[in-house]
C-alpha atoms as a PDB file:
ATOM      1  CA  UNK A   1      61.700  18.941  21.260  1.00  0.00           C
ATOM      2  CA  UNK A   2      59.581  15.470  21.604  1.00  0.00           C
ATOM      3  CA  UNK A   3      57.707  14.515  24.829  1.00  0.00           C
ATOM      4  CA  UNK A   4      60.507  12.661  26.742  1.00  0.00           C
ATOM      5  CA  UNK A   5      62.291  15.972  26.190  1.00  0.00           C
ATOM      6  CA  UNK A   6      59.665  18.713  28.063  1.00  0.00           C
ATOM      7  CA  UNK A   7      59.863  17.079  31.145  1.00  0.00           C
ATOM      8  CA  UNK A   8      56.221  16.290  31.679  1.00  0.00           C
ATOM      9  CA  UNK A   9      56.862  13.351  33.447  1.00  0.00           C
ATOM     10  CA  UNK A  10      53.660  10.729  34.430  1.00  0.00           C
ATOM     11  CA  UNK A  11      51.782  14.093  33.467  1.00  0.00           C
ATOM     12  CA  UNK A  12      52.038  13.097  29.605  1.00  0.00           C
ATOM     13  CA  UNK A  13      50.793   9.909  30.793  1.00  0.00           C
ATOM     14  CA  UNK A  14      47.735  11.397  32.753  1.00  0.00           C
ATOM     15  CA  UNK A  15      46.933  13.258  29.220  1.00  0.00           C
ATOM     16  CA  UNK A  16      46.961  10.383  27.298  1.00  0.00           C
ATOM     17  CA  UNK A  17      44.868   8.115  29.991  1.00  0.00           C
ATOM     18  CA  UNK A  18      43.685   4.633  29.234  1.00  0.00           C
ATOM     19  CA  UNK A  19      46.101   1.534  29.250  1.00  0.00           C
ATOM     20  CA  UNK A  20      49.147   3.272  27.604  1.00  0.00           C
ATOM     21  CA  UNK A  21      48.496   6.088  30.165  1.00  0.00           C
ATOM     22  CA  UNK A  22      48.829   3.983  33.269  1.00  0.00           C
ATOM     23  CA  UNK A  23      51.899   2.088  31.880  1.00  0.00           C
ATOM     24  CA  UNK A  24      53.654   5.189  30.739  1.00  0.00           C
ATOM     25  CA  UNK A  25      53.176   6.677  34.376  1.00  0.00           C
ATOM     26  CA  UNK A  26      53.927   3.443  35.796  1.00  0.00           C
ATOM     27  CA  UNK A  27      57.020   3.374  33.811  1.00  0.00           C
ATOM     28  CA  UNK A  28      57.888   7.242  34.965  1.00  0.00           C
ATOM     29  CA  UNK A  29      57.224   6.423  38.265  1.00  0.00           C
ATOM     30  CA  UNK A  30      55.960   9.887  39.467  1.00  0.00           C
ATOM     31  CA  UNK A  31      52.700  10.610  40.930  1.00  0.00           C
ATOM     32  CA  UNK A  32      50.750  13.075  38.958  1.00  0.00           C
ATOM     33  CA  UNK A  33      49.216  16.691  40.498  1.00  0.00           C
ATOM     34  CA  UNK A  34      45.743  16.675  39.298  1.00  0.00           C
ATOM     35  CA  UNK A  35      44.885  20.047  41.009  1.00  0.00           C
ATOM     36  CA  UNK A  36      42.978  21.854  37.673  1.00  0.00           C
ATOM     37  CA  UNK A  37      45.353  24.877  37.821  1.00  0.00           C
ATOM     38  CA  UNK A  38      48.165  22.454  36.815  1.00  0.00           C
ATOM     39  CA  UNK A  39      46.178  19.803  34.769  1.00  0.00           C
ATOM     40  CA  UNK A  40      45.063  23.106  32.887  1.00  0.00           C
ATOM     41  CA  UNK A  41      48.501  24.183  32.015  1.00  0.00           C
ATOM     42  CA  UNK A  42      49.481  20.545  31.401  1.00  0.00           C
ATOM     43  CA  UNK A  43      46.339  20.624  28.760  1.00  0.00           C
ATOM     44  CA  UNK A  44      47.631  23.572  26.928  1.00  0.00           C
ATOM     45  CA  UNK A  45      50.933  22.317  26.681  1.00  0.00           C
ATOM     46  CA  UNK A  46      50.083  19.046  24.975  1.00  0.00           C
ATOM     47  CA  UNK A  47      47.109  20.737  23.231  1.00  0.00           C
ATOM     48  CA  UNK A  48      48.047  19.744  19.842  1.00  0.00           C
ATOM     49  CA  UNK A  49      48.160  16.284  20.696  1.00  0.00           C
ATOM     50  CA  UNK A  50      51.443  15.977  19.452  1.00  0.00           C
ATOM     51  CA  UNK A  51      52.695  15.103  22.269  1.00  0.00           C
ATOM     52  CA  UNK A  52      50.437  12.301  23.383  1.00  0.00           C
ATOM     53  CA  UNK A  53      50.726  10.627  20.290  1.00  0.00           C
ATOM     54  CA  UNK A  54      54.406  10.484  19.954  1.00  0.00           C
ATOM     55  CA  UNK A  55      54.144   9.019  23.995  1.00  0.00           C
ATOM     56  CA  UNK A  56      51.249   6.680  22.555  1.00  0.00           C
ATOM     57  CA  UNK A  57      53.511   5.267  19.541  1.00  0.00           C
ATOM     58  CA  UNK A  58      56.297   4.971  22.366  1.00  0.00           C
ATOM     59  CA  UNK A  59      54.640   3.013  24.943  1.00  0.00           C
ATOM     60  CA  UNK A  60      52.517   0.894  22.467  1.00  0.00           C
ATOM     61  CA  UNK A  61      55.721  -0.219  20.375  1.00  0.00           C
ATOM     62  CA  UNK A  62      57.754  -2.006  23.282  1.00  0.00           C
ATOM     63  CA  UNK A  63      54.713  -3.147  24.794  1.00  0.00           C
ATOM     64  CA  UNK A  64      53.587  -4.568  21.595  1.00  0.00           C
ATOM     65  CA  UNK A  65      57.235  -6.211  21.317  1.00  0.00           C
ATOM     66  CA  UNK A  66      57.085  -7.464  24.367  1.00  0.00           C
ATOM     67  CA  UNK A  67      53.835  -9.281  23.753  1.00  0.00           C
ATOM     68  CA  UNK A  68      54.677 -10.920  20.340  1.00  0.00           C
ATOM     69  CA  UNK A  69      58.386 -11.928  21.857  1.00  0.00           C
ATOM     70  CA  UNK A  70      56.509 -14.229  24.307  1.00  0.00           C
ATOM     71  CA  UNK A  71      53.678 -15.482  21.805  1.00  0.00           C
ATOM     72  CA  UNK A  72      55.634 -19.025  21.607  1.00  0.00           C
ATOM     73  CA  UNK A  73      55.242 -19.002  25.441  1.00  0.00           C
ATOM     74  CA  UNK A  74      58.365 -18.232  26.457  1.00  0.00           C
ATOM     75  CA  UNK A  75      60.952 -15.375  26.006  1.00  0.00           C
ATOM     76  CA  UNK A  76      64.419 -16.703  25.073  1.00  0.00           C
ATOM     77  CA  UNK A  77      67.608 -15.143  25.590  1.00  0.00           C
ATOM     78  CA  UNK A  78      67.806 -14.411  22.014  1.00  0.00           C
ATOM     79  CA  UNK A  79      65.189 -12.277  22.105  1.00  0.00           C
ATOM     80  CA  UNK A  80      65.673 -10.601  25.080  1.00  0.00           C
ATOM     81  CA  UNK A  81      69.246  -9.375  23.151  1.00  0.00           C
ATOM     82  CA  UNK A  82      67.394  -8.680  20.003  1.00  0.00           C
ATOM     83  CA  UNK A  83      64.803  -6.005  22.434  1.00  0.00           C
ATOM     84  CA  UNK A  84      67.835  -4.732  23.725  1.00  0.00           C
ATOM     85  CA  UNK A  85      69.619  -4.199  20.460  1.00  0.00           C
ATOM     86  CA  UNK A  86      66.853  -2.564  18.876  1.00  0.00           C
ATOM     87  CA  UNK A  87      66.884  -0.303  21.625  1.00  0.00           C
ATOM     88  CA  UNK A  88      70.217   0.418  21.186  1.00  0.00           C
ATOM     89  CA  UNK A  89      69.455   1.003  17.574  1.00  0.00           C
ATOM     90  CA  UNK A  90      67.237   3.460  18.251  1.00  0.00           C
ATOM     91  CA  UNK A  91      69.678   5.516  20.087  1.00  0.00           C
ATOM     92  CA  UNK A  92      67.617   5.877  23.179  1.00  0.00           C
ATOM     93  CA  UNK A  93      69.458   7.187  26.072  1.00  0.00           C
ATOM     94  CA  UNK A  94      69.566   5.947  29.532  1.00  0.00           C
ATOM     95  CA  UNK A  95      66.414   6.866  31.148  1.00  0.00           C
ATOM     96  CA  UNK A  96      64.722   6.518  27.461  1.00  0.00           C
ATOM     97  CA  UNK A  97      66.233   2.624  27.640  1.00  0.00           C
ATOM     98  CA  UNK A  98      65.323   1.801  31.030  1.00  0.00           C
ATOM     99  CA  UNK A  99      61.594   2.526  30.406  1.00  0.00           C
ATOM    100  CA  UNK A 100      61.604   0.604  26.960  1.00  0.00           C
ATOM    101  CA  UNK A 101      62.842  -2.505  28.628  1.00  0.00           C
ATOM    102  CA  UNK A 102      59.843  -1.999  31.686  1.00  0.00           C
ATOM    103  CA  UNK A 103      57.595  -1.500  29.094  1.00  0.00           C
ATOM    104  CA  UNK A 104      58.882  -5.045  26.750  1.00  0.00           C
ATOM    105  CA  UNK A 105      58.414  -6.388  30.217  1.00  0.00           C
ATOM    106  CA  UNK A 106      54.871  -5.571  30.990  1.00  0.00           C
ATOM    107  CA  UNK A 107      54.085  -6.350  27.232  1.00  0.00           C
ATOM    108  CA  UNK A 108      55.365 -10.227  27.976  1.00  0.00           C
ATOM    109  CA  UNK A 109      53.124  -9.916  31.285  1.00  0.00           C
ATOM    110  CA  UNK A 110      50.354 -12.766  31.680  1.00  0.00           C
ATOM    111  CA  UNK A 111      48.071  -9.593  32.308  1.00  0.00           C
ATOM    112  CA  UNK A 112      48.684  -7.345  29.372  1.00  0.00           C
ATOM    113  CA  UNK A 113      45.192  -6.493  27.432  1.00  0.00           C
ATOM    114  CA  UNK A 114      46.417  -6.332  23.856  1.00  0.00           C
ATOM    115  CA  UNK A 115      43.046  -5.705  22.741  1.00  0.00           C
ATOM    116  CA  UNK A 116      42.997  -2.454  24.719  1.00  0.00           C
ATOM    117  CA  UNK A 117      46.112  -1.444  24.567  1.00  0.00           C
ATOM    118  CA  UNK A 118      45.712  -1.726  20.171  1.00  0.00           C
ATOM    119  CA  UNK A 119      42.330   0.002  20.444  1.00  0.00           C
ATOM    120  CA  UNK A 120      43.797   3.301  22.380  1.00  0.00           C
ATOM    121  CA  UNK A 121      46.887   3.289  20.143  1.00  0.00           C
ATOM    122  CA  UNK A 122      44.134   3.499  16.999  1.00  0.00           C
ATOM    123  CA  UNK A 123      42.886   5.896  18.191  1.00  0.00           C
ATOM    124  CA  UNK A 124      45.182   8.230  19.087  1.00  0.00           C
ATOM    125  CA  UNK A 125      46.423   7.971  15.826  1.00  0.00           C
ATOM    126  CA  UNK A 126      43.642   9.069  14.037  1.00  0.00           C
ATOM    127  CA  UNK A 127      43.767   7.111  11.240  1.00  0.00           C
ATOM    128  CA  UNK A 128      47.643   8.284  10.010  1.00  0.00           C
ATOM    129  CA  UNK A 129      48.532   5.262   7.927  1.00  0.00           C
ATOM    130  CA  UNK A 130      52.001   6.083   7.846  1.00  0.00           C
ATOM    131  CA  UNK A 131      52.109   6.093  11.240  1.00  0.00           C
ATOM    132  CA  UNK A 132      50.560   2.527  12.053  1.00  0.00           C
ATOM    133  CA  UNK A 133      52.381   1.235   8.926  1.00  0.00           C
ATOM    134  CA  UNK A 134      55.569   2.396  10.617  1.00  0.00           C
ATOM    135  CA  UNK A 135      54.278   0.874  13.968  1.00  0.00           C
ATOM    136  CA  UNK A 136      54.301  -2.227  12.059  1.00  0.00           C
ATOM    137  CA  UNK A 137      57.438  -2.430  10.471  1.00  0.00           C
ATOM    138  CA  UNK A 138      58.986  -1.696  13.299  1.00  0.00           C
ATOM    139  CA  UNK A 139      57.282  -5.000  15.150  1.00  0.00           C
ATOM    140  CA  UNK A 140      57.672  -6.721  12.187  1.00  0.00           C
ATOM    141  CA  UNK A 141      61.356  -5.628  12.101  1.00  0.00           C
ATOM    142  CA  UNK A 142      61.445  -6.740  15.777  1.00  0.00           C
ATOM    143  CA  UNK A 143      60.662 -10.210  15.123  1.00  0.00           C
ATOM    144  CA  UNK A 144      62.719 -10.967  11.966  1.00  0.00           C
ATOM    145  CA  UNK A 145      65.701  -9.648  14.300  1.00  0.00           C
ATOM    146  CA  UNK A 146      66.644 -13.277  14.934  1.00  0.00           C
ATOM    147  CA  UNK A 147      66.234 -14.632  11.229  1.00  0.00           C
ATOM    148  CA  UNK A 148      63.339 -16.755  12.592  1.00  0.00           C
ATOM    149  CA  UNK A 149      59.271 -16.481  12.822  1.00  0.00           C
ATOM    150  CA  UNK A 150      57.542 -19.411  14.086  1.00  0.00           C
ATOM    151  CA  UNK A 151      53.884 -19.756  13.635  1.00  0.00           C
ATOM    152  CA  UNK A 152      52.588 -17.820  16.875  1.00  0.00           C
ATOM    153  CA  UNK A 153      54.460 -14.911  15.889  1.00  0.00           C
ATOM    154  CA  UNK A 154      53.137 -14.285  12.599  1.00  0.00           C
ATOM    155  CA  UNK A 155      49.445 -15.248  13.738  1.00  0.00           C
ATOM    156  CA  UNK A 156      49.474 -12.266  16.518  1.00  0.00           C
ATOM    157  CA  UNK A 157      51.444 -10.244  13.766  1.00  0.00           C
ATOM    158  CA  UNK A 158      48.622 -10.590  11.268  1.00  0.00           C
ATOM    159  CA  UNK A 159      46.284 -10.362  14.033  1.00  0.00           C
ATOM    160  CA  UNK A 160      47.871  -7.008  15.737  1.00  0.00           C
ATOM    161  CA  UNK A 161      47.806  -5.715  11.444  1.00  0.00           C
ATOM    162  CA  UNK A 162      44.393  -5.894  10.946  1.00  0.00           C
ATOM    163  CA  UNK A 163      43.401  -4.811  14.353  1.00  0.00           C
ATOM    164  CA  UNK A 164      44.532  -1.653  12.866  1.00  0.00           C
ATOM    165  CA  UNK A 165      43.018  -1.765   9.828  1.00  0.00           C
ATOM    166  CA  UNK A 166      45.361  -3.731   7.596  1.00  0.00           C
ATOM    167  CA  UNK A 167      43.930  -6.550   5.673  1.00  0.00           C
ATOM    168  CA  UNK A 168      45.808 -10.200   5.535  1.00  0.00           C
ATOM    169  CA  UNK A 169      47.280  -9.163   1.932  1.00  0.00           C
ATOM    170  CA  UNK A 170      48.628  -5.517   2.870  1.00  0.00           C
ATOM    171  CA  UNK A 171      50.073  -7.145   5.713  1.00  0.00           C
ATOM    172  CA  UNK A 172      51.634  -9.731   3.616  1.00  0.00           C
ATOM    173  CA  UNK A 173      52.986  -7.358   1.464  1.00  0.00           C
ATOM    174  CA  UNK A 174      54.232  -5.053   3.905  1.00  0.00           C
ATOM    175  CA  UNK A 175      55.985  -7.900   5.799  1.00  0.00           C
ATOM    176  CA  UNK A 176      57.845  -8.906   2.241  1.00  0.00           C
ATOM    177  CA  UNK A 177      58.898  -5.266   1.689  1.00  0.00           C
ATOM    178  CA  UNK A 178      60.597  -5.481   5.416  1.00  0.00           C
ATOM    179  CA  UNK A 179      62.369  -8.622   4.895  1.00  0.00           C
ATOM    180  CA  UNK A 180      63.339  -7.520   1.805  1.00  0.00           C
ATOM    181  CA  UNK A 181      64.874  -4.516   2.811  1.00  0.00           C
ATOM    182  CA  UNK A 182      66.817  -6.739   5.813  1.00  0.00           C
ATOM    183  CA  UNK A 183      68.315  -8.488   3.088  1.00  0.00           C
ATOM    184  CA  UNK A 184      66.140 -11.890   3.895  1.00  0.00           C
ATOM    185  CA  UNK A 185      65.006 -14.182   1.455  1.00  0.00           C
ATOM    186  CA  UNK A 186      63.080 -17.482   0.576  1.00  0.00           C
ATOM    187  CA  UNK A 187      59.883 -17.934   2.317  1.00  0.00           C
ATOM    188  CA  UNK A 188      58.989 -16.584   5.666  1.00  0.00           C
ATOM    189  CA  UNK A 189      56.480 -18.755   7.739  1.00  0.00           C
ATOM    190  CA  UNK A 190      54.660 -21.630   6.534  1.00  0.00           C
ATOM    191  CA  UNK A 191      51.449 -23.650   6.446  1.00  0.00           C
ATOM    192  CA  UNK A 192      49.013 -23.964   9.094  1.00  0.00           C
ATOM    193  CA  UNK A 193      47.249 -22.064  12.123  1.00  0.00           C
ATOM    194  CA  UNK A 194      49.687 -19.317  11.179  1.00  0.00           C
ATOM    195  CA  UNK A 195      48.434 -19.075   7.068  1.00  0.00           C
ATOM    196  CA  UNK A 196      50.377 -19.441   4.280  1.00  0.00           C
ATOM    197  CA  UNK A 197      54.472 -18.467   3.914  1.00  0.00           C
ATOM    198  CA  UNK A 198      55.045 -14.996   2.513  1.00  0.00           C
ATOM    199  CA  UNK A 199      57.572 -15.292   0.053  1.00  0.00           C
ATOM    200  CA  UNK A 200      60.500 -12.880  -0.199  1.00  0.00           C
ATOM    201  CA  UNK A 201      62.291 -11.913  -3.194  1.00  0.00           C
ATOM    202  CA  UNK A 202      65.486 -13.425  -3.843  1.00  0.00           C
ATOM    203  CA  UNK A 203      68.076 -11.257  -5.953  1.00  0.00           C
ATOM    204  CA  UNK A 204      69.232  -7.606  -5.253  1.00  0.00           C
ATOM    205  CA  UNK A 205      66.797  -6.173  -7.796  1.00  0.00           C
ATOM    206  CA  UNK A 206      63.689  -8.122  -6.869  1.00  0.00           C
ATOM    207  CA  UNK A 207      63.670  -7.140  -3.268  1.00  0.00           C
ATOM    208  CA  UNK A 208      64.324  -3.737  -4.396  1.00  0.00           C
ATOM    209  CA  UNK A 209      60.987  -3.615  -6.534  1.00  0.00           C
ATOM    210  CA  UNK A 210      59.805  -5.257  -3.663  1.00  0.00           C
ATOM    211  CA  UNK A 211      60.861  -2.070  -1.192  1.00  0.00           C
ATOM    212  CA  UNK A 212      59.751   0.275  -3.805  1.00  0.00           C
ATOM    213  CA  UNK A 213      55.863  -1.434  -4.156  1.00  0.00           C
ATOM    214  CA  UNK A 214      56.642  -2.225  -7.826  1.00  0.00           C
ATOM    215  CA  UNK A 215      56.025  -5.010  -9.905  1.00  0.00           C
ATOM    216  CA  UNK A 216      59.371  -5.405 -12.263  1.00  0.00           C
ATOM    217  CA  UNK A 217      57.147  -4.576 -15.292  1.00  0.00           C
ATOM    218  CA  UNK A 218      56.578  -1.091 -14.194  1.00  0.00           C
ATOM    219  CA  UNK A 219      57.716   1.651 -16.654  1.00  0.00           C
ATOM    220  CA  UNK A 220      60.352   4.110 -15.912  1.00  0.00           C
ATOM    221  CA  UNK A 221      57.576   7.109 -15.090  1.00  0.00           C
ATOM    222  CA  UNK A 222      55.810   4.592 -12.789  1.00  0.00           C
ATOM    223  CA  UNK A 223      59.325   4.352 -10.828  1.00  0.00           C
ATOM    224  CA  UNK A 224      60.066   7.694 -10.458  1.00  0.00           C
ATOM    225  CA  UNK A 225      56.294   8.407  -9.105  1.00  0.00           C
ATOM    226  CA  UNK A 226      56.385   5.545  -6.678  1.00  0.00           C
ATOM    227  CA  UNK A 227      59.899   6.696  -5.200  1.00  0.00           C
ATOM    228  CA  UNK A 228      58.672  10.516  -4.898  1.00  0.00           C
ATOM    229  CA  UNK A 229      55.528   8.875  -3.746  1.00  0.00           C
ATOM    230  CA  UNK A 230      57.169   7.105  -0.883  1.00  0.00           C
ATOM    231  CA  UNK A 231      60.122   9.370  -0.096  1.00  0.00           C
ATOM    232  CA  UNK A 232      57.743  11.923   0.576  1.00  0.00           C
ATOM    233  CA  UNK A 233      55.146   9.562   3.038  1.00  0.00           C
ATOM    234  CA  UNK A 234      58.668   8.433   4.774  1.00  0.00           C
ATOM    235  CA  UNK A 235      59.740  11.662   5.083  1.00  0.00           C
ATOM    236  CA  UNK A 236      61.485  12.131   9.461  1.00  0.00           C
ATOM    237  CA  UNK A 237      60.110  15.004  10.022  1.00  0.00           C
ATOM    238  CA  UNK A 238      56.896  14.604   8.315  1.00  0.00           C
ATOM    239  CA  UNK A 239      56.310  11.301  10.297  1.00  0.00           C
ATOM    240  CA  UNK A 240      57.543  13.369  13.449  1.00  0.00           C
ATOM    241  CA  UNK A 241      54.921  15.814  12.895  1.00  0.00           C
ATOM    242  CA  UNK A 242      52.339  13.297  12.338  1.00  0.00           C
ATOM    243  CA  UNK A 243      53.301  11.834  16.207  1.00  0.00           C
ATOM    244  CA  UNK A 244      56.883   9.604  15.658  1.00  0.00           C
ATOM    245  CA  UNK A 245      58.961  10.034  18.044  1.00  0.00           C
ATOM    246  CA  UNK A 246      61.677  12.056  18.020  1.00  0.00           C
ATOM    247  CA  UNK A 247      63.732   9.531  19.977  1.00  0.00           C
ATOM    248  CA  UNK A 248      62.355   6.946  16.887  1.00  0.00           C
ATOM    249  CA  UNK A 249      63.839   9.189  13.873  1.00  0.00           C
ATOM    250  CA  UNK A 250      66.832   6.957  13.024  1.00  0.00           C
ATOM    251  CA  UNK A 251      64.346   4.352  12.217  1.00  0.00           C
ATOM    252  CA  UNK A 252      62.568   7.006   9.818  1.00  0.00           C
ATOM    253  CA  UNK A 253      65.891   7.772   8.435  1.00  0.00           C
ATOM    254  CA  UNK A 254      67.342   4.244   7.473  1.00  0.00           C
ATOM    255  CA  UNK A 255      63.756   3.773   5.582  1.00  0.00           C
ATOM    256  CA  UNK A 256      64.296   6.959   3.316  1.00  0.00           C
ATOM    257  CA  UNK A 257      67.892   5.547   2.607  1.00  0.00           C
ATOM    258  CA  UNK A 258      66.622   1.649   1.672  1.00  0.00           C
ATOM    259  CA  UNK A 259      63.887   3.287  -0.356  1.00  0.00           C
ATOM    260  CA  UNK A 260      66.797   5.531  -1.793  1.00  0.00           C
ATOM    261  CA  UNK A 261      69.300   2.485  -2.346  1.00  0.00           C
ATOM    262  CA  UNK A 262      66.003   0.524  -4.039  1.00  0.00           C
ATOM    263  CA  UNK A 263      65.570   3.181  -6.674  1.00  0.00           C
ATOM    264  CA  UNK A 264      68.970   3.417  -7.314  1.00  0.00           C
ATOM    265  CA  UNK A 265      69.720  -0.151  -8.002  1.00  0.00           C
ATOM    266  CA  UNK A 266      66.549  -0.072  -9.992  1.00  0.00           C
ATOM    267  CA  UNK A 267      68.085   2.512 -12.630  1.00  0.00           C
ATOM    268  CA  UNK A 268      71.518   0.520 -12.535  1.00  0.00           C
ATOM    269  CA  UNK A 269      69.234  -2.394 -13.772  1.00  0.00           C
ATOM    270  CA  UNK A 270      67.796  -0.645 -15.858  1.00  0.00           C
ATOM    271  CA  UNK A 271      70.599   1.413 -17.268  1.00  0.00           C
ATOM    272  CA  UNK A 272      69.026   4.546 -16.671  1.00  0.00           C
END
């Protein structure tokens, strides 16, 4: 069962503390019993952190949308829809919607600390690449939604990236290998404040090397380790364990399916 599901309430948030703490419980909207009997059983509950990550990842990914939606200066229509739809995606229910959206809206606040809210969310995490790289795809998934990315939005992308420890090419290349799985192509970006475009493989079987982390001159051994490789890091219920939400897991399965499609349109290349 994932932390929406135990019925902790603002309590989860009161575990977790700092800035995703105060906007989870803000979110909740219930006032939280700190007499030590119940803080102690609250404690034990959520003693293997579990718990506070997967509310940590949930918090800190609509927030985060929120913010980079409104890095132009504005939040348009279009992506207020595109919020919503990922949402939707997501399969959230009600209750599970209602606080994503106040969450995308404190994230677009004038007075959201970014640089706090990234710092806790490190944290918490521990270090579990898969987990911030998943954290990432999923903003960078957010803001290809529309087909567009104007210069802000890739500048607080690459920003947000190595905040948590990517560097400006393992965010490049991580941003390629999600437009390439949405079926973009061409250059994303361009020149200026923002950096340099990040270009995007054009046919079917580039953008599935692309998915896979492959250069098109790997051998057929090298293919088979990467897909093992990254079938098992994408794994649902791995990444659940690790702190993904549960309420997140259609995301984790749609990856393990492009990575899937990728290798199989590699061998059809490749007439294995």
């Amino acid at each position: 069962m994932s932390w929406w599901g135990k019925g902790l309430g603002a309590t989860v948030g009161f575990a977790l503390g700092g800035p995703l703490g105060a906007m989870l419980g803000g979110v909740i909207g219930h006032q939280v019993d700190r007499k030590k009997d119940q803080y102690e059983t609250n404690q034990a509950r959520l003693s293997d952190q579990q718990s506070t990550t997967q509310a940590a990842f949930f918090t800190a990914t609509f927030a985060v949308m929120g913010h980079i939606a409104k890095a132009d200066g504005r939040v348009s229509e279009r992506e207020i829809e595109m919020a919503r739809n990922i949402m939707q995606h997501m399969q959230l229910n009600e209750a599970q919607r209602r606080a994503a959206i106040d969450l995308f809206n404190q994230g677009k606040s004038a007075n959201f600390d970014l640089e706090a809210v990234l710092e806790q969310f490190k944290g918490v995490v521990h270090q579990r690449s898969t987990l911030i790289q998943m954290f990432l795809e999923i903003q960078a998934s957010a803001a290809l939604a529309d087909g567009t990315l104007d210069y802000a939005e890739r500048a607080l992308l690459l920003h947000i990236a190595q905040r948590l420890g990517f560097s400006q090419l393992k965010f490049q290349l991580l941003f390629a290998r999600v437009a390439a799985a949405m079926g973009m192509a061409g250059s994303v970006g361009g020149q200026g404040r923002a950096g340099p475009e990040i270009d995007v493989p054009q046919s079917r079987v580039a953008q599935a090397y692309a998915v896979l982390e492959l250069e098109e001159s790997a051998s057929d051994d090298e293919l088979k380790r990467a897909y093992r490789r990254l079938m098992s890091q994408n794994h649902p219920d791995k990444l659940v364990s690790k702190g993904l939400p549960e309420e997140m897991i259609q995301l984790a399965t749609e990856k393990t399916q492009q990575i899937k499609q990728a290798y199989e349109t590699i061998r059809e290349a490749r007439g294995l």
